[in-house]
C-alpha atoms as a PDB file:
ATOM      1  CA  UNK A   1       0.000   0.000   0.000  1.00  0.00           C
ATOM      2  CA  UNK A   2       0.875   3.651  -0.668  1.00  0.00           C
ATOM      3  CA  UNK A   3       1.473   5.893   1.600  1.00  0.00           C
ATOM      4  CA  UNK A   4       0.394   8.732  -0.512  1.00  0.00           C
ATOM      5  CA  UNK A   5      -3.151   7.405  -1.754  1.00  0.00           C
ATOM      6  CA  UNK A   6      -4.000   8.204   1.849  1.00  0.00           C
ATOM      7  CA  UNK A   7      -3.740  11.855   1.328  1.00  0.00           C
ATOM      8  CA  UNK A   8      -6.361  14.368   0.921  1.00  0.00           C
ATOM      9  CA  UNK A   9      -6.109  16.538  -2.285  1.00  0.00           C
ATOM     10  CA  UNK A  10      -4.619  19.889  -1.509  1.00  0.00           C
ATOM     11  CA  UNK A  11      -6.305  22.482  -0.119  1.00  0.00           C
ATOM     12  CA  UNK A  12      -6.817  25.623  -3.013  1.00  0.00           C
ATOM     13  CA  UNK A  13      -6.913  29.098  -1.456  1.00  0.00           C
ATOM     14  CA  UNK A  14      -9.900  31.225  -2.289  1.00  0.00           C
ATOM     15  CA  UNK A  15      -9.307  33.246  -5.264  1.00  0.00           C
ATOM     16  CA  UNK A  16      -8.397  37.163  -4.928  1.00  0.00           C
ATOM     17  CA  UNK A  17     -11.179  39.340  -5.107  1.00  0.00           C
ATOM     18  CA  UNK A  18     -11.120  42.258  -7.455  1.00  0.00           C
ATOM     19  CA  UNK A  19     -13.428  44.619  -5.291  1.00  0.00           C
ATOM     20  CA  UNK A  20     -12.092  46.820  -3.343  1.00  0.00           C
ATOM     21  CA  UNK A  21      -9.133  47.921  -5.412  1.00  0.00           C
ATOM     22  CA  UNK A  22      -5.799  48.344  -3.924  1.00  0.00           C
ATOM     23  CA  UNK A  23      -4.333  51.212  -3.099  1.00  0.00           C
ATOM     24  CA  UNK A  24      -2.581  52.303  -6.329  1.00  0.00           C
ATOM     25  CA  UNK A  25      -5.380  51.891  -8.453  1.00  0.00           C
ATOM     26  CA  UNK A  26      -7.087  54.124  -6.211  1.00  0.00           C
ATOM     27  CA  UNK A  27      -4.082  56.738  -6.546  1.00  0.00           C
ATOM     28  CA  UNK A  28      -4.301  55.536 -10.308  1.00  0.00           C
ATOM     29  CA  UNK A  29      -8.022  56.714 -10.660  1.00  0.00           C
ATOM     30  CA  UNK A  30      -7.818  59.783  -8.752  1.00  0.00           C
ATOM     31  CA  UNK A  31      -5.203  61.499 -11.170  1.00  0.00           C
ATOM     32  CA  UNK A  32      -6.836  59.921 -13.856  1.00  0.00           C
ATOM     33  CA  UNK A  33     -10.001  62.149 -12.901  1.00  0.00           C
ATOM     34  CA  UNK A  34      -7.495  65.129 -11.583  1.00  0.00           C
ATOM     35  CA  UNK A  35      -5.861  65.373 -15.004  1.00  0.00           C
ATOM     36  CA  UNK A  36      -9.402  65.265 -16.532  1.00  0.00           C
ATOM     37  CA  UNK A  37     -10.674  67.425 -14.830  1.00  0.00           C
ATOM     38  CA  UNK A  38      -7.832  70.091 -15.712  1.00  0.00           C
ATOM     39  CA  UNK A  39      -7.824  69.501 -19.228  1.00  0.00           C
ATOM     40  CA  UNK A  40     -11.739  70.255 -18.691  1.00  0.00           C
ATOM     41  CA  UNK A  41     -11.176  73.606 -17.007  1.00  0.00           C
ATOM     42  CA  UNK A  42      -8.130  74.855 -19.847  1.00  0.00           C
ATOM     43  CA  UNK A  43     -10.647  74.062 -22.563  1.00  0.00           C
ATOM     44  CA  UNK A  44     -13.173  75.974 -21.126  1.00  0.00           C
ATOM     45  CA  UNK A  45     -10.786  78.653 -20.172  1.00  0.00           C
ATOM     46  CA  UNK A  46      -9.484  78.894 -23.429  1.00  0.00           C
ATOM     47  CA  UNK A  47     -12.364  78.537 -25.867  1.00  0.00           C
ATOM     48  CA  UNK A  48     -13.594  81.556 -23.564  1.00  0.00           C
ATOM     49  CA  UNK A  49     -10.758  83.261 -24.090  1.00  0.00           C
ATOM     50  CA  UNK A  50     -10.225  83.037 -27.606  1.00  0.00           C
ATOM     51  CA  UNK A  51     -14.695  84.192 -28.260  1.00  0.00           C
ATOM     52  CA  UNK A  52     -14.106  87.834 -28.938  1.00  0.00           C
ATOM     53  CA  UNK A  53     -11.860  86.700 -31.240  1.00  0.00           C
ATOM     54  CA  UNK A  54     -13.871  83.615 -32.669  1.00  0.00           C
ATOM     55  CA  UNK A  55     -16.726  85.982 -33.202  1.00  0.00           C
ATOM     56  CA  UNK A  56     -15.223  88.660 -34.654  1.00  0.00           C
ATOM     57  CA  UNK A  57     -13.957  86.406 -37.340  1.00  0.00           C
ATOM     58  CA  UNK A  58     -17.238  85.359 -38.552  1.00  0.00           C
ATOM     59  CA  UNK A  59     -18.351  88.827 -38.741  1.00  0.00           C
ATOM     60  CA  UNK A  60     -15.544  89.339 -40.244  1.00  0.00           C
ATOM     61  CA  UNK A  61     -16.578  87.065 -42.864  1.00  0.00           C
ATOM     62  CA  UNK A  62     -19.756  88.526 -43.369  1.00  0.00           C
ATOM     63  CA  UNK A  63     -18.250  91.778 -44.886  1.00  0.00           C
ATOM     64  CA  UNK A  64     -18.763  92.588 -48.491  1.00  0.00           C
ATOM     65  CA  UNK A  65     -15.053  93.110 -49.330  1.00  0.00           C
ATOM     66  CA  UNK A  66     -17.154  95.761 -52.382  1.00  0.00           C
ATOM     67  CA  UNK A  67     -18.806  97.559 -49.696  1.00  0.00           C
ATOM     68  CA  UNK A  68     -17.474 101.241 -49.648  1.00  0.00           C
ATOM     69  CA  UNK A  69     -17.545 101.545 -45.562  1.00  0.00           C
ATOM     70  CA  UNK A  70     -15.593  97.936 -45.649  1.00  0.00           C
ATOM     71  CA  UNK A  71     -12.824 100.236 -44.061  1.00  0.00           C
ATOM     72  CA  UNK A  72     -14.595 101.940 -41.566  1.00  0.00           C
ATOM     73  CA  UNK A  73     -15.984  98.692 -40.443  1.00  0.00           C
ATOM     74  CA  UNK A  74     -12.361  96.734 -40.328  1.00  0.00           C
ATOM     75  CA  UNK A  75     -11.378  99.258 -38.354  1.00  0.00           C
ATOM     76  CA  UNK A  76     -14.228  99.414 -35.757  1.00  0.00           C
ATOM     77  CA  UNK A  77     -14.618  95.325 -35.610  1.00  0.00           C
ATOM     78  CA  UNK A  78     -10.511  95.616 -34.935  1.00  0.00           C
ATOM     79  CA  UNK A  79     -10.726  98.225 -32.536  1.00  0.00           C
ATOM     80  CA  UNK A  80     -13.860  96.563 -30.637  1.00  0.00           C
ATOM     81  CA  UNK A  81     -12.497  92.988 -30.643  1.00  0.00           C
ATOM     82  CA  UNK A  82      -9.064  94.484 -29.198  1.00  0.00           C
ATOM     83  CA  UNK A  83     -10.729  96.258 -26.260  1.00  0.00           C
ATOM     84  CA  UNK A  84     -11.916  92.388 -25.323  1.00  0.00           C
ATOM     85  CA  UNK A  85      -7.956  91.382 -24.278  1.00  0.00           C
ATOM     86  CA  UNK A  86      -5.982  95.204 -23.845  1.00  0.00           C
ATOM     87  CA  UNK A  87      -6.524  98.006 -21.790  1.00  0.00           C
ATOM     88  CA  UNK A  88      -8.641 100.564 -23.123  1.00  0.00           C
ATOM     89  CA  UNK A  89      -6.686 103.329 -22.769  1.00  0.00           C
ATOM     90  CA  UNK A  90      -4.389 101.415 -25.006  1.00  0.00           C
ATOM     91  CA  UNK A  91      -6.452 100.657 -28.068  1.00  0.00           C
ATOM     92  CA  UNK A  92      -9.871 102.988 -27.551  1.00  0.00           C
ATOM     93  CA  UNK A  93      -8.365 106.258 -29.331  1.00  0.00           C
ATOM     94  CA  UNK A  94      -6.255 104.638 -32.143  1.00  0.00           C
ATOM     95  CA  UNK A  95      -6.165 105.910 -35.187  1.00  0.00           C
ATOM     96  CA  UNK A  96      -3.782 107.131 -37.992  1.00  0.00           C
ATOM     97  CA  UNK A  97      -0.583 106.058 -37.854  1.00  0.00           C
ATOM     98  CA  UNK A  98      -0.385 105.319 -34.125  1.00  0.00           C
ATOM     99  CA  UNK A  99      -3.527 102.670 -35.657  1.00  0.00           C
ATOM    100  CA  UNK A 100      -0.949 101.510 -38.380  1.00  0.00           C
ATOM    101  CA  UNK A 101       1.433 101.287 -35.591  1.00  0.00           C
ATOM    102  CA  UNK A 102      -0.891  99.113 -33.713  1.00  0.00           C
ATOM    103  CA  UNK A 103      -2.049  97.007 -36.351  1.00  0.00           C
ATOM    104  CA  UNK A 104       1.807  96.093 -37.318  1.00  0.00           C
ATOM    105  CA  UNK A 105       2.480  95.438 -34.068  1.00  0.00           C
ATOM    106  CA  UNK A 106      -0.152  92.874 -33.820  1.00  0.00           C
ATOM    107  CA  UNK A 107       1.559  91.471 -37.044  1.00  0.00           C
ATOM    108  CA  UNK A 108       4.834  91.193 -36.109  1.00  0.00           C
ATOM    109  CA  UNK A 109       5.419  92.624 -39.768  1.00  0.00           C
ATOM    110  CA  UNK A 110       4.845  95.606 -41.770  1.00  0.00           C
ATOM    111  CA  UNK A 111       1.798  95.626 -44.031  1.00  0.00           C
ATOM    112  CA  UNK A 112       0.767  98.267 -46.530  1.00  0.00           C
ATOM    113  CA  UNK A 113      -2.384  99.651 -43.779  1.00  0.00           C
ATOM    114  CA  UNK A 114      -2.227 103.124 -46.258  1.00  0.00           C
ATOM    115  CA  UNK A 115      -3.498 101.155 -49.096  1.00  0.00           C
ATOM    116  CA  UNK A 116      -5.373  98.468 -47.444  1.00  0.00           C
ATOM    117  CA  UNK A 117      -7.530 101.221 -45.843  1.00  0.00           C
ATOM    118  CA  UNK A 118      -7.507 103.907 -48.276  1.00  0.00           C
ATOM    119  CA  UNK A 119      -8.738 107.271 -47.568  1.00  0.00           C
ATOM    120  CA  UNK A 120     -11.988 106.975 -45.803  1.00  0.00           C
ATOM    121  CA  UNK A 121     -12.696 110.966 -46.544  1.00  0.00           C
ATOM    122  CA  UNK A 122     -12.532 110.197 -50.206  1.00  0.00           C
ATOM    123  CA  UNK A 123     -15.945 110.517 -51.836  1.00  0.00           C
ATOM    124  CA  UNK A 124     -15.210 106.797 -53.742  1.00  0.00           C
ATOM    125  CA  UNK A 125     -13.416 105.123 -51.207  1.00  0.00           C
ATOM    126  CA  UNK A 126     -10.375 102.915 -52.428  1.00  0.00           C
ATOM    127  CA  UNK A 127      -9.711 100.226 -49.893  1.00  0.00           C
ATOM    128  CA  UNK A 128      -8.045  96.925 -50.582  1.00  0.00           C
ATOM    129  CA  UNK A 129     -10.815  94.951 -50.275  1.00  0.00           C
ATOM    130  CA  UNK A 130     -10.283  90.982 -49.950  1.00  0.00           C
ATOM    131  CA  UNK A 131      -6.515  91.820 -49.215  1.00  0.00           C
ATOM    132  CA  UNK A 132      -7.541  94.384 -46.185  1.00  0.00           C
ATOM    133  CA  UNK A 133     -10.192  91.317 -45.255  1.00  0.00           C
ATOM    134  CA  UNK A 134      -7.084  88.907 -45.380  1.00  0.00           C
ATOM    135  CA  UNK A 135      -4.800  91.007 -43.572  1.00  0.00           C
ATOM    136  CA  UNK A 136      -7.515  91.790 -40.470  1.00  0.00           C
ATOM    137  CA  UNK A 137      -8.253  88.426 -40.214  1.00  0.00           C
ATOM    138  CA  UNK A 138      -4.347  88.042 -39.281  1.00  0.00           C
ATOM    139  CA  UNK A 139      -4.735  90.881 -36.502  1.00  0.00           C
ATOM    140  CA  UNK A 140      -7.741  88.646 -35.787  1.00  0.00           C
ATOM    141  CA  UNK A 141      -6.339  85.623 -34.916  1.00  0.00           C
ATOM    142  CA  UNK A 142      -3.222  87.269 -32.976  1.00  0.00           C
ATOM    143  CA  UNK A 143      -4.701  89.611 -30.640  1.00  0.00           C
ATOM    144  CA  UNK A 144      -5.626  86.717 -28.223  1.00  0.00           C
ATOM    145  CA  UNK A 145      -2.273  86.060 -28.154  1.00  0.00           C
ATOM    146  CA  UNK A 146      -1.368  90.244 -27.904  1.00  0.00           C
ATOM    147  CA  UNK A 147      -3.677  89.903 -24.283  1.00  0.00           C
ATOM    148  CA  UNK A 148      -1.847  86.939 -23.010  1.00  0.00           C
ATOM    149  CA  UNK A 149       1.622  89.219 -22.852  1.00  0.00           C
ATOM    150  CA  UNK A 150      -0.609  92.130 -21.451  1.00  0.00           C
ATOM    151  CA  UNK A 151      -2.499  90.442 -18.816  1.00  0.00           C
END
């Protein structure tokens, strides 16, 4: 006879539960949810930031680069869209060549601003038209950028 056929089988430990998790996967899930959570809050911050300059856009777009007051209206959708991310006193009585001044500035370049807004006290105004529409949409998309180094 054999000494090991009077054995019992052997005895199996019950298996590991998955409920509750351990303590990393805890730590795991909470900066899961942190990190979230932040990207959450700089999306929202941003998208609110960058409205003024979202919106101004599509009215921008909704010009008629033929219209004779296209200028004029550059200008004042420029001017009203900047007051959203500078100081007031900084942008509110621009116009001229401190404007040009201004508008380059938002640029980083130099652009033609004599030609691209004409002489609004001509009696057939002679703006550039789809290149002044081109060049504000530039000055557009930067001066979100122009309130970040002024804040």
């Amino acid at each position: 006879m054999n000494p090991l056929d009077a054995l019992k089988p052997i005895h199996q430990p019950a298996a590991v539960a998955a409920w509750p998790p351990g303590p990393g996967a805890w730590l795991a899930l909470s900066l899961l949810l942190a990190l979230i959570g932040l990207a959450l809050w700089w999306w929202r911050r941003h998208r609110h930031k960058v409205a003024p300059s979202r919106q101004a856009l599509a009215q921008l777009d909704a010009l008629n680069p033929t219209d004779p007051e296209l200028a004029s209206q550059v200008v004042a959708l420029i001017k009203r869209t900047a007051l959203a991310y500078l100081p007031r006193e900084q942008v509110a009585d621009l116009h001229g060549a401190e404007l040009h001044r201004f508008l380059n500035q938002c640029l980083g370049t130099t652009a033609p601003w004599n030609e691209l807004l004409g002489n609004p006290y001509q009696a057939k105004p002679n703006h550039g038209g789809d290149a002044l529409r081109q060049q504000a949409r530039l000055v557009l998309q930067r001066l979100p950028k122009m309130g970040e180094r002024h804040a």
